[in-house]
PDB file of N, CA and C in Angstrom:
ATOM      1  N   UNK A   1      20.189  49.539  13.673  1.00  0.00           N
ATOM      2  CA  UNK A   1      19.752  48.300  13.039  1.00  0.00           C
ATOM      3  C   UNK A   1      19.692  47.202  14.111  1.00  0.00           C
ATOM      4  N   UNK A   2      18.951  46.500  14.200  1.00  0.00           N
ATOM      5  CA  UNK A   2      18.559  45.387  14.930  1.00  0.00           C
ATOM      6  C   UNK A   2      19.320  44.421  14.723  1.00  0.00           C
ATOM      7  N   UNK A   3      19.247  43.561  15.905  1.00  0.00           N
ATOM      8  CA  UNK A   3      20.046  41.809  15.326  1.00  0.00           C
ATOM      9  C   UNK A   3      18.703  41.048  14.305  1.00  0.00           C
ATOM     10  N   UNK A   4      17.895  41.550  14.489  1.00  0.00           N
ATOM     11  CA  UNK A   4      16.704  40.553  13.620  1.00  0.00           C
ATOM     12  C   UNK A   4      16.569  40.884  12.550  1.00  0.00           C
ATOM     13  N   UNK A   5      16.867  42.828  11.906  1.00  0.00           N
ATOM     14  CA  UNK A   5      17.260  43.382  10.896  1.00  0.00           C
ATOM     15  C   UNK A   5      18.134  42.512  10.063  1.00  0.00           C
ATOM     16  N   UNK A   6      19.404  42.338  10.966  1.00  0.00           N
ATOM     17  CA  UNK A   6      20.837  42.195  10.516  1.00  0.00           C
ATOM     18  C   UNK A   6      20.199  40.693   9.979  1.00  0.00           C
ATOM     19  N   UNK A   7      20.541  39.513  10.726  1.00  0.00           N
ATOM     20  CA  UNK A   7      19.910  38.414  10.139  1.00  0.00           C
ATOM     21  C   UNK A   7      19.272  37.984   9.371  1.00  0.00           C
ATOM     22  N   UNK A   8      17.632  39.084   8.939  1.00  0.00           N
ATOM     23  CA  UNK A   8      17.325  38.712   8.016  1.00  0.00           C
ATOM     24  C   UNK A   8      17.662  38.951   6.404  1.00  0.00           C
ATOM     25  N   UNK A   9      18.576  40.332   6.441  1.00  0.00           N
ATOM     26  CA  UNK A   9      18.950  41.179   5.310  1.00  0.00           C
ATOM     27  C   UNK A   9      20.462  40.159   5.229  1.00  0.00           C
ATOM     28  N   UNK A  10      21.505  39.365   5.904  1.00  0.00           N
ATOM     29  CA  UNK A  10      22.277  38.336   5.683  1.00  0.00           C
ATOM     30  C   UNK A  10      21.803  37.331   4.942  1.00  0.00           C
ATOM     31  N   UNK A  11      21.177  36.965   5.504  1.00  0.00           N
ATOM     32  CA  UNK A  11      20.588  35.381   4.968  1.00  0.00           C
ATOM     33  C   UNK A  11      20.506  35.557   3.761  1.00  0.00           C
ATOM     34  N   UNK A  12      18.921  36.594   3.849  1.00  0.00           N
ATOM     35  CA  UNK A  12      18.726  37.026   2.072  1.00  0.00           C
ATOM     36  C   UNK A  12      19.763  37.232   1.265  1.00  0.00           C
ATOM     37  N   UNK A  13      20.766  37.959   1.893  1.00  0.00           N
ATOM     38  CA  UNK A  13      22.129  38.127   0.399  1.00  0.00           C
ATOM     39  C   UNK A  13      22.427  36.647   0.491  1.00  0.00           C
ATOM     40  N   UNK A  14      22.987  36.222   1.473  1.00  0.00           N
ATOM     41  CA  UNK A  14      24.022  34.806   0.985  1.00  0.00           C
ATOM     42  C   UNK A  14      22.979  33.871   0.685  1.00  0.00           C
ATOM     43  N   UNK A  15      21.874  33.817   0.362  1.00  0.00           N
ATOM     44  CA  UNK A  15      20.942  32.908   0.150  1.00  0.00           C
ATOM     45  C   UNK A  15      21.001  33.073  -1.334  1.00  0.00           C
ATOM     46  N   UNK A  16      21.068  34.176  -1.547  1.00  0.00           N
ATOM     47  CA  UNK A  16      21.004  34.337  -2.895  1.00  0.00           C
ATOM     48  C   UNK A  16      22.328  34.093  -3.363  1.00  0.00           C
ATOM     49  N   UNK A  17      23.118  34.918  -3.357  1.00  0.00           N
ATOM     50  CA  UNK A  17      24.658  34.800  -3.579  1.00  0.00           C
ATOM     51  C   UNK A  17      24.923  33.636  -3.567  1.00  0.00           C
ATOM     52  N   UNK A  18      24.803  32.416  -2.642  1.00  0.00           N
ATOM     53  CA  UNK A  18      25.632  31.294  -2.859  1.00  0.00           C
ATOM     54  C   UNK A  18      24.666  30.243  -3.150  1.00  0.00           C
ATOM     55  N   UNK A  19      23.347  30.603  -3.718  1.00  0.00           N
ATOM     56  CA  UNK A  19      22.432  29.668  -4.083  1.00  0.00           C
ATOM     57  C   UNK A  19      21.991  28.208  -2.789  1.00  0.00           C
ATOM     58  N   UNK A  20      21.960  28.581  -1.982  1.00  0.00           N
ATOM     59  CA  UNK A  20      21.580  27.567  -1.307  1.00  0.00           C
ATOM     60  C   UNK A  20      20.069  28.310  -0.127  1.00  0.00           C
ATOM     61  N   UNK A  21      19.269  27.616  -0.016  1.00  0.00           N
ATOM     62  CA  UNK A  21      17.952  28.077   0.932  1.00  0.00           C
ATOM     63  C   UNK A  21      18.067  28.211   2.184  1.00  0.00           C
ATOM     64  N   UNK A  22      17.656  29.565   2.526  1.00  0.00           N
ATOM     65  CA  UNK A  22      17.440  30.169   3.701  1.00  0.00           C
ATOM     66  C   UNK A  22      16.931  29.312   4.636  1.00  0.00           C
ATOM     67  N   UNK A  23      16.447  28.227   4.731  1.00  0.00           N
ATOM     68  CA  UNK A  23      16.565  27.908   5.800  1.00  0.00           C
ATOM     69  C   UNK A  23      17.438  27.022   6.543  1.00  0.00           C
ATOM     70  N   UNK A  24      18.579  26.751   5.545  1.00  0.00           N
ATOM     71  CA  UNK A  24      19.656  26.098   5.987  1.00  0.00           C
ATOM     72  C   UNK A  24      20.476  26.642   6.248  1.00  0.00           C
ATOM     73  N   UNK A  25      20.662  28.040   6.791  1.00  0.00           N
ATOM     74  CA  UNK A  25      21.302  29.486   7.255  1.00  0.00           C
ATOM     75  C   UNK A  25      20.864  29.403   8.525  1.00  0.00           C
ATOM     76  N   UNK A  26      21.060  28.048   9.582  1.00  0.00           N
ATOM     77  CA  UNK A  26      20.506  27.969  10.719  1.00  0.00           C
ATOM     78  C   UNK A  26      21.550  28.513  11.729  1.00  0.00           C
ATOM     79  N   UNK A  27      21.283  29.693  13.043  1.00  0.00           N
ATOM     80  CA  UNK A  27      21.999  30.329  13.899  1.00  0.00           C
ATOM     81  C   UNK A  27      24.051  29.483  13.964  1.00  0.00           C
ATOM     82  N   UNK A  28      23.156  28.024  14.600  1.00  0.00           N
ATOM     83  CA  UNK A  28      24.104  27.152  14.677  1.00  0.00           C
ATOM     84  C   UNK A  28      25.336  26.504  13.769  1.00  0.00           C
ATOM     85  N   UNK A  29      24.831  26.738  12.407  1.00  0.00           N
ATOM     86  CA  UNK A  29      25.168  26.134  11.619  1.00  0.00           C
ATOM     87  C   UNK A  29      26.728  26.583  11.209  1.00  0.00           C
ATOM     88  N   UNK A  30      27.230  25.917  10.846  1.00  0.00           N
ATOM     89  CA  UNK A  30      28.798  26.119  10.313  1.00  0.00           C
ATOM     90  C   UNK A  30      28.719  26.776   9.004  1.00  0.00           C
ATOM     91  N   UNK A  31      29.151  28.358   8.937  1.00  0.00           N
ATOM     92  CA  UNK A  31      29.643  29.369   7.853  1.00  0.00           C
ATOM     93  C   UNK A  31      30.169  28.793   6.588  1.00  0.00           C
ATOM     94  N   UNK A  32      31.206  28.331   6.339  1.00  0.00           N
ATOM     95  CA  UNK A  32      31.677  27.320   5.314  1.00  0.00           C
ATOM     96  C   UNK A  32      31.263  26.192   5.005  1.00  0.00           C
ATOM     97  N   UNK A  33      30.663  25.373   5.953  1.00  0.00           N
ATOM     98  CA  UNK A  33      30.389  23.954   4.934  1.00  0.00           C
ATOM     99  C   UNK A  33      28.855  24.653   4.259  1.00  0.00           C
ATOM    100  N   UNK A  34      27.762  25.270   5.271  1.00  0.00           N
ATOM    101  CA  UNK A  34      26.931  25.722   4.749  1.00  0.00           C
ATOM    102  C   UNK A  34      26.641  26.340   3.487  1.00  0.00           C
ATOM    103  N   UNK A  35      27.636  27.146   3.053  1.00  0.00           N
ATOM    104  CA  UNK A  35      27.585  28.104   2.185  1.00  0.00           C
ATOM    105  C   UNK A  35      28.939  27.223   0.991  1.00  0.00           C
ATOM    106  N   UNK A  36      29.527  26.176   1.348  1.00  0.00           N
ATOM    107  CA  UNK A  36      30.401  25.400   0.890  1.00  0.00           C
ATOM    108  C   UNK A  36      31.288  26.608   0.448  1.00  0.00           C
ATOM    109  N   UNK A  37      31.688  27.346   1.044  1.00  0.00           N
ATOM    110  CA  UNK A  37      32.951  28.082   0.543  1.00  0.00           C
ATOM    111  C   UNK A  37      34.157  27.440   0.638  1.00  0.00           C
ATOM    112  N   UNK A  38      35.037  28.221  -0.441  1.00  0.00           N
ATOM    113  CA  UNK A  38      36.393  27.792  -1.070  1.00  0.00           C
ATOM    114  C   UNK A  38      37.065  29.106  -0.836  1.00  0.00           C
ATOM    115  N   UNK A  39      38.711  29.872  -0.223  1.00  0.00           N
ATOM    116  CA  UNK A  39      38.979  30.634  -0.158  1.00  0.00           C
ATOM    117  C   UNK A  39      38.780  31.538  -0.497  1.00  0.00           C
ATOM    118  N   UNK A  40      38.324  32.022  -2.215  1.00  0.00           N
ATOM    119  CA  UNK A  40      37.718  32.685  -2.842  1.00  0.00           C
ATOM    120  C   UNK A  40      36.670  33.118  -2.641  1.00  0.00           C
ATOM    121  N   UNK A  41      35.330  32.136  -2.199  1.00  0.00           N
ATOM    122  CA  UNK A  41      34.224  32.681  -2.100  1.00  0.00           C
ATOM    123  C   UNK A  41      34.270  32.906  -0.312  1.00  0.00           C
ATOM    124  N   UNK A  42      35.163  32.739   0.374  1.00  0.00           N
ATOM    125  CA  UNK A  42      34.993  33.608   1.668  1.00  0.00           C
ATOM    126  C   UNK A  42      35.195  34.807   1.563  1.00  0.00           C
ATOM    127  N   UNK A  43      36.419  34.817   0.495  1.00  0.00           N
ATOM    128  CA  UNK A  43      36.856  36.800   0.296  1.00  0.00           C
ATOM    129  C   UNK A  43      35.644  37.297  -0.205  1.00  0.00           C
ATOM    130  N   UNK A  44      34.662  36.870  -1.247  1.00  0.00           N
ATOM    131  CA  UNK A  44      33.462  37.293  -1.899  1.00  0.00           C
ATOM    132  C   UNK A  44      32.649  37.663  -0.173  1.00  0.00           C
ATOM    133  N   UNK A  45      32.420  36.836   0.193  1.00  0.00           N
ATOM    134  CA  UNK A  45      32.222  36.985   1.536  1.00  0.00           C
ATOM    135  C   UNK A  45      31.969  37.958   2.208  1.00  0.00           C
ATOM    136  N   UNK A  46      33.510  38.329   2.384  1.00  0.00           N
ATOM    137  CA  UNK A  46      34.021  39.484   3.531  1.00  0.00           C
ATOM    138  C   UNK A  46      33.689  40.402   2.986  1.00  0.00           C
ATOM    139  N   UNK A  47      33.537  40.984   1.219  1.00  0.00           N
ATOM    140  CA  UNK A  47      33.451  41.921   0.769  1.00  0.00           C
ATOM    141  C   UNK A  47      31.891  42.254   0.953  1.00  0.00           C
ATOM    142  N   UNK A  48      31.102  41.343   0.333  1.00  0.00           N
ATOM    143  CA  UNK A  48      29.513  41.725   0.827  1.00  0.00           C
ATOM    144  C   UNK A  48      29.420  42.157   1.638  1.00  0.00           C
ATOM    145  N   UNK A  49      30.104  41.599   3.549  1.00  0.00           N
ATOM    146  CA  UNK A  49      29.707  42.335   4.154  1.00  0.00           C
ATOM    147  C   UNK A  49      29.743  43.594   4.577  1.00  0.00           C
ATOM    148  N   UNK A  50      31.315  43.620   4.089  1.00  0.00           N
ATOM    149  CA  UNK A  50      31.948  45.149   3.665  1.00  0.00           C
ATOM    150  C   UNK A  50      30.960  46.371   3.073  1.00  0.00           C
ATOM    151  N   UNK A  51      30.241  46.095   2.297  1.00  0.00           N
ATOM    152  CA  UNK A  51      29.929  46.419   1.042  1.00  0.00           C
ATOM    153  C   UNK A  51      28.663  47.268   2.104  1.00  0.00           C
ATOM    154  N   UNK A  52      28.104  46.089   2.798  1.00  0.00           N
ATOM    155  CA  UNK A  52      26.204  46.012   3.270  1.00  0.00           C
ATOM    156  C   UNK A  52      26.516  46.880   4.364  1.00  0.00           C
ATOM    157  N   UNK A  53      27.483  46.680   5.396  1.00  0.00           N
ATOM    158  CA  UNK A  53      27.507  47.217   6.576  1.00  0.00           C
ATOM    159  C   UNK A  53      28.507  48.325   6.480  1.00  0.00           C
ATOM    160  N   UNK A  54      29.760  48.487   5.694  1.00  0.00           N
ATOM    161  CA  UNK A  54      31.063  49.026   6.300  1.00  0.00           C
ATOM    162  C   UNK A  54      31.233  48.668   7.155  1.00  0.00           C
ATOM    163  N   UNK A  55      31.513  46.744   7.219  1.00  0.00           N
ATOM    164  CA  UNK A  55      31.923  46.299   8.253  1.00  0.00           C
ATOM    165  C   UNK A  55      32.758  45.549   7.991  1.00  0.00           C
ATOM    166  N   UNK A  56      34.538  45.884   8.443  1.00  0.00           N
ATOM    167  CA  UNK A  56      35.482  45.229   7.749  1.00  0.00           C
ATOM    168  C   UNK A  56      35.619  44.272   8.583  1.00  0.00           C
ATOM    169  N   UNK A  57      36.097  42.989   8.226  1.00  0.00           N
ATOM    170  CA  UNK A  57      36.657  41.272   9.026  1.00  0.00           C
ATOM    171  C   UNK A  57      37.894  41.328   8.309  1.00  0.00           C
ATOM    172  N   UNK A  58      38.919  41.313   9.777  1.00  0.00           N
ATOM    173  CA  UNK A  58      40.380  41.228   9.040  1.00  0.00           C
ATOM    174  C   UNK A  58      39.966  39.438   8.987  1.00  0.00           C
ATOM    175  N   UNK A  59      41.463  39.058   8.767  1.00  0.00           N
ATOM    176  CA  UNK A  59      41.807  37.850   8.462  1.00  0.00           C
ATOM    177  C   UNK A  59      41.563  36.782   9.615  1.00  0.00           C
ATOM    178  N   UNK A  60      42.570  37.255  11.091  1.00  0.00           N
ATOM    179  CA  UNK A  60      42.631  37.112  12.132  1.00  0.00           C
ATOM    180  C   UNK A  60      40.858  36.661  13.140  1.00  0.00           C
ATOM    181  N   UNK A  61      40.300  37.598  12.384  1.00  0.00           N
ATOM    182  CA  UNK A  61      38.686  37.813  13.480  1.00  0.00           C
ATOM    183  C   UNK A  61      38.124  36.543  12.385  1.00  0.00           C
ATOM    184  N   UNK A  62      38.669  36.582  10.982  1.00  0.00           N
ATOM    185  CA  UNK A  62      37.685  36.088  10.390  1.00  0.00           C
ATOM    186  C   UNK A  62      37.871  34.204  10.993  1.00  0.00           C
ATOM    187  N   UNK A  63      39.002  34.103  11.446  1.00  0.00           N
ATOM    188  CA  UNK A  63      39.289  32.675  11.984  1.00  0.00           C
ATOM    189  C   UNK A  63      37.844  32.223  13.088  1.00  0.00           C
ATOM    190  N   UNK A  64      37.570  33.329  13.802  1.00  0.00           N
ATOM    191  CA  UNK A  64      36.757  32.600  15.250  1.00  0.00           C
ATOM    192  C   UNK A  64      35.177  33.262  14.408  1.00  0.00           C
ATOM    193  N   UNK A  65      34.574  33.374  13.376  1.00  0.00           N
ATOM    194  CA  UNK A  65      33.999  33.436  12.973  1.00  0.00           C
ATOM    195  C   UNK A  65      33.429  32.116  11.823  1.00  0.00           C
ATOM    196  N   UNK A  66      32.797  31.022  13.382  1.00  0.00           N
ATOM    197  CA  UNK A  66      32.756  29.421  12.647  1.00  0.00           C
ATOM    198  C   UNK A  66      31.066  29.450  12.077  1.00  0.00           C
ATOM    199  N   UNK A  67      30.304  30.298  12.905  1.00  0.00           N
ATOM    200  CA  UNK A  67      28.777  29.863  12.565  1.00  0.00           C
ATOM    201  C   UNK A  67      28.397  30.689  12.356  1.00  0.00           C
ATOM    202  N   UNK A  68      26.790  31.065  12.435  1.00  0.00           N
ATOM    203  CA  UNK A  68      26.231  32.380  11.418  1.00  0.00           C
ATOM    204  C   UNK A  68      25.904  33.308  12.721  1.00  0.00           C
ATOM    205  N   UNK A  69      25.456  32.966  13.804  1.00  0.00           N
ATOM    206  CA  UNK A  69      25.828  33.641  15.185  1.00  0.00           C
ATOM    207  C   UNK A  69      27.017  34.187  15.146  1.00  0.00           C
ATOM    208  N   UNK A  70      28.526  33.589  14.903  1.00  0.00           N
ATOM    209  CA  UNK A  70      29.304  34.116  15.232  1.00  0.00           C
ATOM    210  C   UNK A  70      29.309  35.530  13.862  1.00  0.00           C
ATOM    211  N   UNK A  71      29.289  35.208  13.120  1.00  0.00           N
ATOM    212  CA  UNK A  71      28.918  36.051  11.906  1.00  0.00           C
ATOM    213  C   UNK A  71      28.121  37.396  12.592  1.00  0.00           C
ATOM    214  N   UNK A  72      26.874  37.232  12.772  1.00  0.00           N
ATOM    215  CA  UNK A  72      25.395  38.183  13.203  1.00  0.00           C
ATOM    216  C   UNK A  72      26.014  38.946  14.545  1.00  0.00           C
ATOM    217  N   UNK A  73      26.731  38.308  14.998  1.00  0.00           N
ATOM    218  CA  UNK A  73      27.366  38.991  16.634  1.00  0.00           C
ATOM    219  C   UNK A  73      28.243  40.165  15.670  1.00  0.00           C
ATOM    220  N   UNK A  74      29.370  39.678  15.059  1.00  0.00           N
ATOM    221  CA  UNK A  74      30.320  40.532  14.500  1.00  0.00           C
ATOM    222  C   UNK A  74      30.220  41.271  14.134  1.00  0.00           C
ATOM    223  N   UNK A  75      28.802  41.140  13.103  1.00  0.00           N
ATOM    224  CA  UNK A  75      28.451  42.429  12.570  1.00  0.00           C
ATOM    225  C   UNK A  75      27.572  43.518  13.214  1.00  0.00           C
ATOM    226  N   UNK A  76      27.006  43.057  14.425  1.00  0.00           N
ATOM    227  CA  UNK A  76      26.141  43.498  14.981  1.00  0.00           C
ATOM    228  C   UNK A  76      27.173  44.857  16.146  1.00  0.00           C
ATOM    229  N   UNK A  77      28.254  44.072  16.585  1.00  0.00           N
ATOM    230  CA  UNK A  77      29.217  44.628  17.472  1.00  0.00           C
ATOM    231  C   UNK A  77      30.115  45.862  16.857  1.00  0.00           C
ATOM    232  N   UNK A  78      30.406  45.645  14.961  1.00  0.00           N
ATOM    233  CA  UNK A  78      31.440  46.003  14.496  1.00  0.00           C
ATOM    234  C   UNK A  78      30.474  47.934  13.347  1.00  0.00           C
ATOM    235  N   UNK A  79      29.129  47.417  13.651  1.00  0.00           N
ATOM    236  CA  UNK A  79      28.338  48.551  12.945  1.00  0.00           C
ATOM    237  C   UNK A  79      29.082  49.905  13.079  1.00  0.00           C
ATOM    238  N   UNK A  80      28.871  50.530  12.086  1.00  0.00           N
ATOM    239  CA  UNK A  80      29.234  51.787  12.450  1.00  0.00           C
ATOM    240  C   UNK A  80      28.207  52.696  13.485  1.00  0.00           C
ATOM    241  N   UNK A  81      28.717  53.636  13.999  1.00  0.00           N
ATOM    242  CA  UNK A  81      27.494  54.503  14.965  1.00  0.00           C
ATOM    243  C   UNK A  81      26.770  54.971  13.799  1.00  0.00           C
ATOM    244  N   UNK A  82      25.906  55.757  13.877  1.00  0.00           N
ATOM    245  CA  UNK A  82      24.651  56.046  13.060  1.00  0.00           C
ATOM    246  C   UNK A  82      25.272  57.885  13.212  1.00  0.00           C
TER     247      UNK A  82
END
């Protein structure tokens, strides 16, 4: 899977999922205020990505995971082999 794969099949879920438009899912942009998550909807979060990739974010990783880059790297690094 590609990083341009990965990115665009993200966006689309949390675009949908947290009701706010894809194009404010900018590289740069800050993960939480963007998506205005509340503890709860980060765990909703972690599980999607769980879910999309089998790509688990402990607690710890999920700290340095501030923007949607840092997000798209993680998952991109954490894929399973094929």
């Amino acid at each position: 899977m590609t990083r341009e794969e990965i990115v665009k099949q993200v966006n689309a879920v949390l675009a949908d999922e947290f009701e706010v438009k894809e194009e404010t899912l900018l590289p740069e942009a800050n993960v939480k205020e963007t998506l205005n998550l509340d503890s709860l909807s980060l765990v909703d979060l972690v599980a999607m990505i769980h879910q999309m990739y089998k790509v688990k974010i402990p607690v710890a990783d999920l700290r340095n995971i501030q923007t949607f880059n840092n997000l798209y790297d993680y998952i991109e690094s954490h894929l399973p082999n094929e």
